[in-house]
PDB file of N, CA and C in Angstrom:
ATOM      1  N   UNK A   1      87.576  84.570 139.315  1.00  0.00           N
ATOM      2  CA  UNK A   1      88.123  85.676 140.060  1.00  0.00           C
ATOM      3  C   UNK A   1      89.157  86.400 139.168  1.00  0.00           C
ATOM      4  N   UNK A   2      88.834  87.650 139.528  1.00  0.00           N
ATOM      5  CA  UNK A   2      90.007  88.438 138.238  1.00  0.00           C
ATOM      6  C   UNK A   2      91.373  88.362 138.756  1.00  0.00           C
ATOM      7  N   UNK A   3      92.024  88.532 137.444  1.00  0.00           N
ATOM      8  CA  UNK A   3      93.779  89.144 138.257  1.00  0.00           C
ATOM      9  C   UNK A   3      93.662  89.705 139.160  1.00  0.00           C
ATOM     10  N   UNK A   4      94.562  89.593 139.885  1.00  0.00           N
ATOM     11  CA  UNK A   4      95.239  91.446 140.830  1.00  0.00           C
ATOM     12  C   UNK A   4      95.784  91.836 139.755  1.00  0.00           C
ATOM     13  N   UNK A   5      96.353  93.126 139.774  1.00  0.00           N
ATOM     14  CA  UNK A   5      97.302  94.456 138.908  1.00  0.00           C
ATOM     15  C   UNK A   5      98.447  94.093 139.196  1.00  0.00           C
ATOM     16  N   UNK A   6      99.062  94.203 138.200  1.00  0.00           N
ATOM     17  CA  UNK A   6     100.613  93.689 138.431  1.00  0.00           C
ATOM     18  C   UNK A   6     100.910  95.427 139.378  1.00  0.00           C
ATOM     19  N   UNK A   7     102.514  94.895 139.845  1.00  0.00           N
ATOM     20  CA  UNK A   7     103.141  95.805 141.056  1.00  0.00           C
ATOM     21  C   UNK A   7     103.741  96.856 139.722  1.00  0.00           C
ATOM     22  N   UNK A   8     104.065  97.795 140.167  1.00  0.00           N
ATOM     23  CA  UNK A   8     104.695  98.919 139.224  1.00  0.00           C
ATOM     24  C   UNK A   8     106.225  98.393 139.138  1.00  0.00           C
ATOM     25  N   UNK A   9     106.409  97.481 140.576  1.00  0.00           N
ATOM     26  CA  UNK A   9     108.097  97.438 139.946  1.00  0.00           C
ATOM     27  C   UNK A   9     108.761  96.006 139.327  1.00  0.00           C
ATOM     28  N   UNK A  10     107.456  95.233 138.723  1.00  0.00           N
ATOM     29  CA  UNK A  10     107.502  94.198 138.120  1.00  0.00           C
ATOM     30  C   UNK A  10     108.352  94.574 137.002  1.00  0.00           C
ATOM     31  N   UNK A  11     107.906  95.596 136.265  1.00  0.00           N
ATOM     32  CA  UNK A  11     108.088  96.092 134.499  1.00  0.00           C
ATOM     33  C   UNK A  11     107.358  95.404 133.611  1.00  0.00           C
ATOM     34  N   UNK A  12     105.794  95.342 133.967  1.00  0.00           N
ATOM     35  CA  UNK A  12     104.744  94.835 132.746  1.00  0.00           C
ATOM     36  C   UNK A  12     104.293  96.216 132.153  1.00  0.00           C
ATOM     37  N   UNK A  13     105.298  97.071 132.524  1.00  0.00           N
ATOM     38  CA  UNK A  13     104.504  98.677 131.592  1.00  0.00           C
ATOM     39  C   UNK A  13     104.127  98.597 130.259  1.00  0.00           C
ATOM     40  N   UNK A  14     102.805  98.626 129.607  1.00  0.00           N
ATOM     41  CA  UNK A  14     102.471  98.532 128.226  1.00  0.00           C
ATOM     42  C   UNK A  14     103.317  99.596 127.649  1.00  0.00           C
ATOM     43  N   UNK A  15     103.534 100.700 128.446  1.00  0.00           N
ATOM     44  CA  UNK A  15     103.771 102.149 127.287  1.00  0.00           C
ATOM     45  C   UNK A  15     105.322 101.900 127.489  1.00  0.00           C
ATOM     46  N   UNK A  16     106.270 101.137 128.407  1.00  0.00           N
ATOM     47  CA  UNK A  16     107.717 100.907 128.369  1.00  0.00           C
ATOM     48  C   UNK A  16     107.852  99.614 127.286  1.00  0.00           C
ATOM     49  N   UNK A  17     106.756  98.790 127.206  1.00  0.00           N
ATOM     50  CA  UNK A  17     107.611  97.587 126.267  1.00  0.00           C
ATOM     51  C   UNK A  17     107.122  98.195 124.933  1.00  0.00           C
ATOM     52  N   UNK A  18     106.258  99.382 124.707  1.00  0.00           N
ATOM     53  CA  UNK A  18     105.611  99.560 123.146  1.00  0.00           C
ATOM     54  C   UNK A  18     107.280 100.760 122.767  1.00  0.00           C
ATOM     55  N   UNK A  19     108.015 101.332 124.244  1.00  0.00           N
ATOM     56  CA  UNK A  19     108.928 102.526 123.231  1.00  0.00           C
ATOM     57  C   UNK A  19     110.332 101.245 123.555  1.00  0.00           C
ATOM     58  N   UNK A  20     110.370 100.189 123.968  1.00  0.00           N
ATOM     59  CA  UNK A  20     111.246  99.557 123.785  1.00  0.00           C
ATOM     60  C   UNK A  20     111.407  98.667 122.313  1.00  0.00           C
ATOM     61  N   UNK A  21     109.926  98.436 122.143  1.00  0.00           N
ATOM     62  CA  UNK A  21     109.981  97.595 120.931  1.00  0.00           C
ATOM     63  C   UNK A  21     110.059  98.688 119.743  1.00  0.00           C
ATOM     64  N   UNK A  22     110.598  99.706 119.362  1.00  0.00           N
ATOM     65  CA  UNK A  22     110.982 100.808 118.701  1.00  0.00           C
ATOM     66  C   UNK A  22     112.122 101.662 118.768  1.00  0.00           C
ATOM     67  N   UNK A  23     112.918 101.148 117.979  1.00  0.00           N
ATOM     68  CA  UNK A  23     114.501 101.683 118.195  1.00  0.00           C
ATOM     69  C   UNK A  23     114.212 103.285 118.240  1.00  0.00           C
ATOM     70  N   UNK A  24     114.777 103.768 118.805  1.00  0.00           N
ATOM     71  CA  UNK A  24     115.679 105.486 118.740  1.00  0.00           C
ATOM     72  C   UNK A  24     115.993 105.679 117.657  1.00  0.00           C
ATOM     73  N   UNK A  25     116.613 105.129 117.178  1.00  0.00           N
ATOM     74  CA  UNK A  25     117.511 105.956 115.787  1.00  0.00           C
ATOM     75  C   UNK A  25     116.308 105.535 114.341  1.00  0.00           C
ATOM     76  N   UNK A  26     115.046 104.596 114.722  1.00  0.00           N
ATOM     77  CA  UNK A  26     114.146 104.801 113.799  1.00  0.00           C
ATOM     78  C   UNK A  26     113.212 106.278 113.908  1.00  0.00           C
ATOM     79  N   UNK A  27     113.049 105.976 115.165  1.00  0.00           N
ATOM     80  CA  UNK A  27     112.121 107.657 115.383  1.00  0.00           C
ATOM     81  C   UNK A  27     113.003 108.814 114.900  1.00  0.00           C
ATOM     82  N   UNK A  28     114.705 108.964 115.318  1.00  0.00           N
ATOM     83  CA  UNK A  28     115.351 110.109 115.084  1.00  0.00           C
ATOM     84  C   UNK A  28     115.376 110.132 113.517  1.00  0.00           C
ATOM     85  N   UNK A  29     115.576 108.867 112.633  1.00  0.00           N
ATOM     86  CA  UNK A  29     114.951 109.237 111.021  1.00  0.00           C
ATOM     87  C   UNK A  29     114.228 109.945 110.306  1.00  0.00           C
ATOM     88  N   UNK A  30     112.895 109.384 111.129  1.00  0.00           N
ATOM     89  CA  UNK A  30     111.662 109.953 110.878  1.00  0.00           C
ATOM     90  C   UNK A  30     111.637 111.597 111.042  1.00  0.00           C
ATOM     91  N   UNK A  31     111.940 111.814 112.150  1.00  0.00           N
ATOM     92  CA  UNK A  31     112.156 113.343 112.269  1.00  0.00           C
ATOM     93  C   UNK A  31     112.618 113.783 111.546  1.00  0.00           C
ATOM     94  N   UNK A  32     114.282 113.399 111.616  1.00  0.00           N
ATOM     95  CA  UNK A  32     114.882 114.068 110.551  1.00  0.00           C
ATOM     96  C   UNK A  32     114.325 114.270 109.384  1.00  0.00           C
ATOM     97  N   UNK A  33     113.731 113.129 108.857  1.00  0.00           N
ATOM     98  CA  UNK A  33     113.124 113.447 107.328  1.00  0.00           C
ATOM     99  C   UNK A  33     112.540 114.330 107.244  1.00  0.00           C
ATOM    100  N   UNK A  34     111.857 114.676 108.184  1.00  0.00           N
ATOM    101  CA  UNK A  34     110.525 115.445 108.282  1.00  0.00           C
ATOM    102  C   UNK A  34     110.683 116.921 108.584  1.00  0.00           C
ATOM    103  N   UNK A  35     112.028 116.838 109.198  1.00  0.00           N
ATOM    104  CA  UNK A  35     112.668 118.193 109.169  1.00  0.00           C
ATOM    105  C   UNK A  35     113.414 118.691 107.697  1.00  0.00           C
ATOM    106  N   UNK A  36     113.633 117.982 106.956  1.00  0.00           N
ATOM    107  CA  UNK A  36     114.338 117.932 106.109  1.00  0.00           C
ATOM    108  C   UNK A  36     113.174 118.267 104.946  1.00  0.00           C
ATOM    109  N   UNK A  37     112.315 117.458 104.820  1.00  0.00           N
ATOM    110  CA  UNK A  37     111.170 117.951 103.838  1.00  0.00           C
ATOM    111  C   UNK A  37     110.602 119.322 104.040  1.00  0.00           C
ATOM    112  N   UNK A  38     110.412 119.574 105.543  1.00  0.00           N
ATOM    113  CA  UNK A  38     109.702 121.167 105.848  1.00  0.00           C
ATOM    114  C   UNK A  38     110.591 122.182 105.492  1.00  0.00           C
ATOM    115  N   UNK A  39     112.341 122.148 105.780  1.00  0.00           N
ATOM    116  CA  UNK A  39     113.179 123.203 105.512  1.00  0.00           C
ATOM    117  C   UNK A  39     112.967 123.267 103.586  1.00  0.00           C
ATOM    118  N   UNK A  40     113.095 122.037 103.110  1.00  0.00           N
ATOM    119  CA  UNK A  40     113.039 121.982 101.626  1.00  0.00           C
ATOM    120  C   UNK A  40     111.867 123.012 101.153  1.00  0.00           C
ATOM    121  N   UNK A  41     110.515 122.643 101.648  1.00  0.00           N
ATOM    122  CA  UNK A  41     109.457 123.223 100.902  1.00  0.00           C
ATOM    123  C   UNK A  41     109.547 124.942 101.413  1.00  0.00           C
ATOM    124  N   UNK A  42     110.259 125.265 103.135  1.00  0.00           N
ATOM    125  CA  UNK A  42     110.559 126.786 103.053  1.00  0.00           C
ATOM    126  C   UNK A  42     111.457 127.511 102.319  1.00  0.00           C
ATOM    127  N   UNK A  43     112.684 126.635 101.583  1.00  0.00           N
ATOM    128  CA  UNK A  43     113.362 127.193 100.786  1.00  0.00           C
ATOM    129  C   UNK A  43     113.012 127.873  99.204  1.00  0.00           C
ATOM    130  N   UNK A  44     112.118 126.431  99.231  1.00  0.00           N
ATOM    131  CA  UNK A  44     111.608 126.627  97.781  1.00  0.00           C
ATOM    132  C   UNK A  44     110.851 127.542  97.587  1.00  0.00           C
ATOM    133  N   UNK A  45     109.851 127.653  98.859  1.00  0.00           N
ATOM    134  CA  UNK A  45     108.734 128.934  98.716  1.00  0.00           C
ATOM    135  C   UNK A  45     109.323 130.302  98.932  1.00  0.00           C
ATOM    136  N   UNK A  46     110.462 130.532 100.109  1.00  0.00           N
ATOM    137  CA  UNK A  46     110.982 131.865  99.520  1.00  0.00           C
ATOM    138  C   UNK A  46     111.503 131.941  98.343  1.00  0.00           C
ATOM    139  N   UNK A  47     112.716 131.164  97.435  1.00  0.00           N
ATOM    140  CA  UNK A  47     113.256 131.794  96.200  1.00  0.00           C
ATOM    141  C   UNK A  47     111.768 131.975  95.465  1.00  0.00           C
ATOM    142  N   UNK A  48     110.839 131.588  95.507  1.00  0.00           N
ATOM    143  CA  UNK A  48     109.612 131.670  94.725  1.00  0.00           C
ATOM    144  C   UNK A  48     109.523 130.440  93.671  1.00  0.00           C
ATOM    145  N   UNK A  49     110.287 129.347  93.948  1.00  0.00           N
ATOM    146  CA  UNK A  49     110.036 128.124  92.943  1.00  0.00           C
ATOM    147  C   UNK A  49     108.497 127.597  92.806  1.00  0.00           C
ATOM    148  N   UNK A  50     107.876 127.416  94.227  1.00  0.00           N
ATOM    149  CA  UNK A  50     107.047 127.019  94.773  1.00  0.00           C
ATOM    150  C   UNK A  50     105.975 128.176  95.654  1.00  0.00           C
ATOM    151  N   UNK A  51     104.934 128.554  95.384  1.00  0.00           N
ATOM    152  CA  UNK A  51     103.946 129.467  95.952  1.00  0.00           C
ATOM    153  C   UNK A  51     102.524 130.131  95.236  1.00  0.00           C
ATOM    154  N   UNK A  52     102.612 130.983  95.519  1.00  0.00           N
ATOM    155  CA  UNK A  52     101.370 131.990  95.129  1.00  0.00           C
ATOM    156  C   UNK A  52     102.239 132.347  93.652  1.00  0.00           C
ATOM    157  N   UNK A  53     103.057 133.243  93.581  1.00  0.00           N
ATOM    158  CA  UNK A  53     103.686 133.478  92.166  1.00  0.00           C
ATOM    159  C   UNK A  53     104.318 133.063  91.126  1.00  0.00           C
ATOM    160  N   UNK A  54     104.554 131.638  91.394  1.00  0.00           N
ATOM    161  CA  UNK A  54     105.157 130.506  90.813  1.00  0.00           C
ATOM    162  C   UNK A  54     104.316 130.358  89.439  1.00  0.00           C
ATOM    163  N   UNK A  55     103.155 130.571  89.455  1.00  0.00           N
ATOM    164  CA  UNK A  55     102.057 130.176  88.414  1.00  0.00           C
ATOM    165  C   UNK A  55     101.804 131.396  87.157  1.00  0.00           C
ATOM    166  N   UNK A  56     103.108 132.089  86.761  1.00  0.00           N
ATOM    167  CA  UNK A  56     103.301 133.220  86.005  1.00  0.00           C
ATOM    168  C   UNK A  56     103.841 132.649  84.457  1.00  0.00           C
TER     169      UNK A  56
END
């Protein structure tokens, strides 16, 4: 005979213990980096370090 479904107010939530087992301030890293690499490569491509005319 199968399980029953656990109750919602047990807390067996798969998608609450997968963002618990993942700190905050690892995800806010990640972003950041990632914000940090995209502003880099728009800087570079306006002064023209990096682009279409770069190859002169």
């Amino acid at each position: 005979m199968p399980d029953f479904p656990a109750h919602p107010d047990t807390g067996t939530d798969p998608q609450a213990e997968a963002a618990a087992a993942r700190p905050r301030w690892k995800t806010a890293v990640w972003v950041a980096a990632a914000v940090a690499v995209l502003a880099l490569f728009i800087v570079l491509h306006l002064t023209g370090v990096v682009g279409a005319e770069s190859h002169k």
